[in-house]
N, C-alpha and C. Protein backbone atom coordinates (compact mmCIF):
# COMPACT_ATOMS: atom_id res chain seq x y z
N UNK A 1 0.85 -1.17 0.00
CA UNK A 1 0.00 0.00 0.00
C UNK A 1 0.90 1.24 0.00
N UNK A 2 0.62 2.39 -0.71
CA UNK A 2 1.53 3.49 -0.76
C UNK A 2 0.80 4.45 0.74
N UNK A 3 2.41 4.99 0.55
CA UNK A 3 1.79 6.20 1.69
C UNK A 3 0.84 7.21 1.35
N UNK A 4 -0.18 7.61 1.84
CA UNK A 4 -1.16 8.32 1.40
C UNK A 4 -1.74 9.57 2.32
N UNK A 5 -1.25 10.64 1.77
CA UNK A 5 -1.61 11.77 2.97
C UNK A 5 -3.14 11.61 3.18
N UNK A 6 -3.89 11.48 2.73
CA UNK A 6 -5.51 11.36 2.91
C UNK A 6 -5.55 10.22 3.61
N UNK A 7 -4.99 9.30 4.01
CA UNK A 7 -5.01 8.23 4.78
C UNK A 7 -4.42 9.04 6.24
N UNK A 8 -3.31 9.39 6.06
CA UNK A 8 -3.15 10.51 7.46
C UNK A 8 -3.75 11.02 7.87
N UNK A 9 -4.19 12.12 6.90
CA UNK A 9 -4.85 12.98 7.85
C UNK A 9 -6.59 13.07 7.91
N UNK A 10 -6.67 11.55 7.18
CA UNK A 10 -8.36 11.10 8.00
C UNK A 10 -8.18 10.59 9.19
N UNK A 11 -7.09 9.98 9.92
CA UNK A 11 -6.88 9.63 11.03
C UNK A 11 -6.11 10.46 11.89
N UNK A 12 -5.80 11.58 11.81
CA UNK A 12 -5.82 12.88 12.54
C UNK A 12 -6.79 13.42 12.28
N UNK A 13 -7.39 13.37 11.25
CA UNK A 13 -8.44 14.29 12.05
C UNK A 13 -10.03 13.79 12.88
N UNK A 14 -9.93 12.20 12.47
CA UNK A 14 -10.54 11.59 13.70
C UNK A 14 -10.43 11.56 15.12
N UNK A 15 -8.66 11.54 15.27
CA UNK A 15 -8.00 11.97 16.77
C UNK A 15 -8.57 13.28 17.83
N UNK A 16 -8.67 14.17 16.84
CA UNK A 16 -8.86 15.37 17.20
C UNK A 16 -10.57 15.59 17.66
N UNK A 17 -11.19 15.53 16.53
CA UNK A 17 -12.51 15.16 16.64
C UNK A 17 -13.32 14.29 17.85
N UNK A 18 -12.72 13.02 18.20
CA UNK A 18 -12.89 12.22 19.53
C UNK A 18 -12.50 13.81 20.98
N UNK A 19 -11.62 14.35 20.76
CA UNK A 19 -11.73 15.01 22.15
C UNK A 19 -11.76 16.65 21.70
N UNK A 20 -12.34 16.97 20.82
CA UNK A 20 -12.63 18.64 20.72
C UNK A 20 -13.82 19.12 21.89
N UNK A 21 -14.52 18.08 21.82
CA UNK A 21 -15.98 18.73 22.82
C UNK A 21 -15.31 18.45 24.12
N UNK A 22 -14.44 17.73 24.69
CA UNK A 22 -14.38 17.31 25.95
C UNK A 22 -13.72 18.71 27.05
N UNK A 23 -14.09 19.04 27.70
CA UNK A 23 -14.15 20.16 28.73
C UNK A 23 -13.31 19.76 30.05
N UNK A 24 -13.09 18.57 30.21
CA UNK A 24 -12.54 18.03 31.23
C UNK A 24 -11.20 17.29 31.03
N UNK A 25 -10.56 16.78 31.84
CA UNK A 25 -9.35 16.55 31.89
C UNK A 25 -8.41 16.80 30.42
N UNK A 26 -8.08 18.09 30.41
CA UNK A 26 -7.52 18.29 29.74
C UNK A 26 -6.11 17.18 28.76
N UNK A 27 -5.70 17.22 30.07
CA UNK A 27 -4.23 16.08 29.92
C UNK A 27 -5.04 15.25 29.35
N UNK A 28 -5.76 14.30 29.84
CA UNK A 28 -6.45 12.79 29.02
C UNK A 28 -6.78 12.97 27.87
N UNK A 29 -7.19 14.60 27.10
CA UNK A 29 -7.33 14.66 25.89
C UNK A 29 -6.18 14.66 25.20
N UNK A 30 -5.02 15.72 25.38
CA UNK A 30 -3.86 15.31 25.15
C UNK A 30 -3.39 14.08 24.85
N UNK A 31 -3.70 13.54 25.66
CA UNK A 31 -3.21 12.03 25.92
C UNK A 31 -3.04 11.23 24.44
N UNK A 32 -4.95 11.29 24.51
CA UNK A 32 -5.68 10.62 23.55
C UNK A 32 -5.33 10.80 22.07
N UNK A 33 -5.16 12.17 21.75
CA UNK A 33 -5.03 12.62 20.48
C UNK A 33 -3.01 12.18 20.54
N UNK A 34 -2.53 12.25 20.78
CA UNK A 34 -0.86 12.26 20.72
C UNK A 34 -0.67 10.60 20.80
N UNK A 35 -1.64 9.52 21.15
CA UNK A 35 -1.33 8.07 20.80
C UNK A 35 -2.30 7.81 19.61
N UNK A 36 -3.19 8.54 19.32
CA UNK A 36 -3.73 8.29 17.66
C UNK A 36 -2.84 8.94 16.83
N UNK A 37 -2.55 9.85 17.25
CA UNK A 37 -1.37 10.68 16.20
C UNK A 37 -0.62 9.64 15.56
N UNK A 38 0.26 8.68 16.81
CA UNK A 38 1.24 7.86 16.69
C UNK A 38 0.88 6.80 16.21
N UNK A 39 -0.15 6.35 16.30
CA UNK A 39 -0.68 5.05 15.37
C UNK A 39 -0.87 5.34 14.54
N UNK A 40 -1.49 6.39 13.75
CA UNK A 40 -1.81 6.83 12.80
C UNK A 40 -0.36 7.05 11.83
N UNK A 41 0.57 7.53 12.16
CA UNK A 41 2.18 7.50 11.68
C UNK A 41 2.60 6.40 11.36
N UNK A 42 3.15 5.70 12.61
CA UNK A 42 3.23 3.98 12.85
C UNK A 42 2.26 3.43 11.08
N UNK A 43 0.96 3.50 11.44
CA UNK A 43 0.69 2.50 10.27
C UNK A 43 0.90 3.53 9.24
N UNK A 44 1.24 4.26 8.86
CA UNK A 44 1.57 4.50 7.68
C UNK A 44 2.68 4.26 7.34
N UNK A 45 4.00 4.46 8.13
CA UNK A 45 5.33 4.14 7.64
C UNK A 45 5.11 2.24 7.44
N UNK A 46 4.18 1.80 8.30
CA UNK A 46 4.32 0.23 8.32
C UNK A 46 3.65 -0.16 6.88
N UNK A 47 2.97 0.66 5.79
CA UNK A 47 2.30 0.62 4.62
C UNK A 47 3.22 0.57 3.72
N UNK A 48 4.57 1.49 4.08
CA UNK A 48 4.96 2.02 2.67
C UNK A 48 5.90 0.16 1.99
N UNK A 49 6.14 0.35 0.86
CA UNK A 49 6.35 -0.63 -0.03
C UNK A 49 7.62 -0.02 -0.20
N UNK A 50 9.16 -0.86 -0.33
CA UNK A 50 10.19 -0.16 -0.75
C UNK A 50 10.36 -1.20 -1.82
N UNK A 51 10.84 -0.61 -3.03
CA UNK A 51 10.86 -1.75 -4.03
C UNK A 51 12.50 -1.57 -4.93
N UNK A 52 13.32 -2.36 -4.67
CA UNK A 52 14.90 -2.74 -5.04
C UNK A 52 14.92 -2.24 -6.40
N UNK A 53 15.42 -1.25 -6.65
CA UNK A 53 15.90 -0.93 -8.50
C UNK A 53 17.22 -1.49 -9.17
N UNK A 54 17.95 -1.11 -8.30
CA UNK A 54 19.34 -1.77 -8.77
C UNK A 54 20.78 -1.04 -7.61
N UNK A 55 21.82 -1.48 -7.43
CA UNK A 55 23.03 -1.04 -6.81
C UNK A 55 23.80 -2.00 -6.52
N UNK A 56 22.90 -3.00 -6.37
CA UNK A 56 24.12 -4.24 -5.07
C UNK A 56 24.15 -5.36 -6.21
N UNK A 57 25.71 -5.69 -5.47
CA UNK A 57 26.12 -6.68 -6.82
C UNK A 57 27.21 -8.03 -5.50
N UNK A 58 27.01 -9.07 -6.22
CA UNK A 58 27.68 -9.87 -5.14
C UNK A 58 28.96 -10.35 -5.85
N UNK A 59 29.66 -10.82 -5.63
CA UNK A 59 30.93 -11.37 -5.64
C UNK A 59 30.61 -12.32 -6.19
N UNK A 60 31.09 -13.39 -7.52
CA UNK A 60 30.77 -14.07 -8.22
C UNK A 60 31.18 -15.65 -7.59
N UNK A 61 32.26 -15.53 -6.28
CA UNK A 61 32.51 -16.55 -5.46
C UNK A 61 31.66 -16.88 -4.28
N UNK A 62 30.91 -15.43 -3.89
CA UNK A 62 29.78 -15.49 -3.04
C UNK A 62 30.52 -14.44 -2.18
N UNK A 63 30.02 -14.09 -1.12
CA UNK A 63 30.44 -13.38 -0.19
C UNK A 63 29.64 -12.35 0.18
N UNK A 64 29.62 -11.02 0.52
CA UNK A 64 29.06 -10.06 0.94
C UNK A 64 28.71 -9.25 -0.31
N UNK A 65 27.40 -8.42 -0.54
CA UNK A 65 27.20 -7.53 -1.45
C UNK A 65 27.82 -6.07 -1.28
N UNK A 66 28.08 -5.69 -2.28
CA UNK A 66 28.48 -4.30 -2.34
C UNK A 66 27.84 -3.15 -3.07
N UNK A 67 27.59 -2.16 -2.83
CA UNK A 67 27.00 -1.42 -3.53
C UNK A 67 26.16 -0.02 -2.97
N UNK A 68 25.49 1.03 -3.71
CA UNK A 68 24.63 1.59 -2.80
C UNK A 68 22.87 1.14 -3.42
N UNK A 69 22.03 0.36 -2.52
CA UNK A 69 20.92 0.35 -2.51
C UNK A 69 19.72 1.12 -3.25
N UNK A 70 19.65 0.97 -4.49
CA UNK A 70 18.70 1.75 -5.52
C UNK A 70 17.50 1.21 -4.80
N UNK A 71 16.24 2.53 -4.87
CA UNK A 71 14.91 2.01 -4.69
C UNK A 71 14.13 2.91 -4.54
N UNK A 72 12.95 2.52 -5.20
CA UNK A 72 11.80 3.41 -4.58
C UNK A 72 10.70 3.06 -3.20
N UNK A 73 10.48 4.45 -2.63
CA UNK A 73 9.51 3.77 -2.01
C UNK A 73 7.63 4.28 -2.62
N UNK A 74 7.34 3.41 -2.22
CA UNK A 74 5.66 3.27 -2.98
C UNK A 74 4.78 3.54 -1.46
């Protein structure tokens, strides 16, 4: 799945929405919105797709690859 700002920030702005009316314990709203924030991040970096283009090349006897890591991420 690609990263998708509309996927973000429908889940910020659900975060926010859950404690805009709340009048009381301030902190617990805090709370609330700053661990949806973070899930909301969390699964998006856990979405993105990195896909290998080209750089690394191995040793034709075997051994360790060398190279710098071509790629996109999706």
């Amino acid at each position: 799945m690609a990263l998708e700002k509309m996927t973000i920030k429908t889940a910020v702005r659900a975060a926010f929405a859950e404690v805009m009316d709340q009048e009381q314990d301030r902190e617990a709203a805090l709370d609330k919105v700053a661990d949806r924030l973070a899930d909301a991040v969390i699964a998006a970096i856990r979405s993105v797709t990195i896909v290998y283009t080209s750089g690394l090349t191995a040793p034709p006897t075997g051994g360790p690859v060398t190279g710098v890591f071509g790629c996109e991420i999706n």
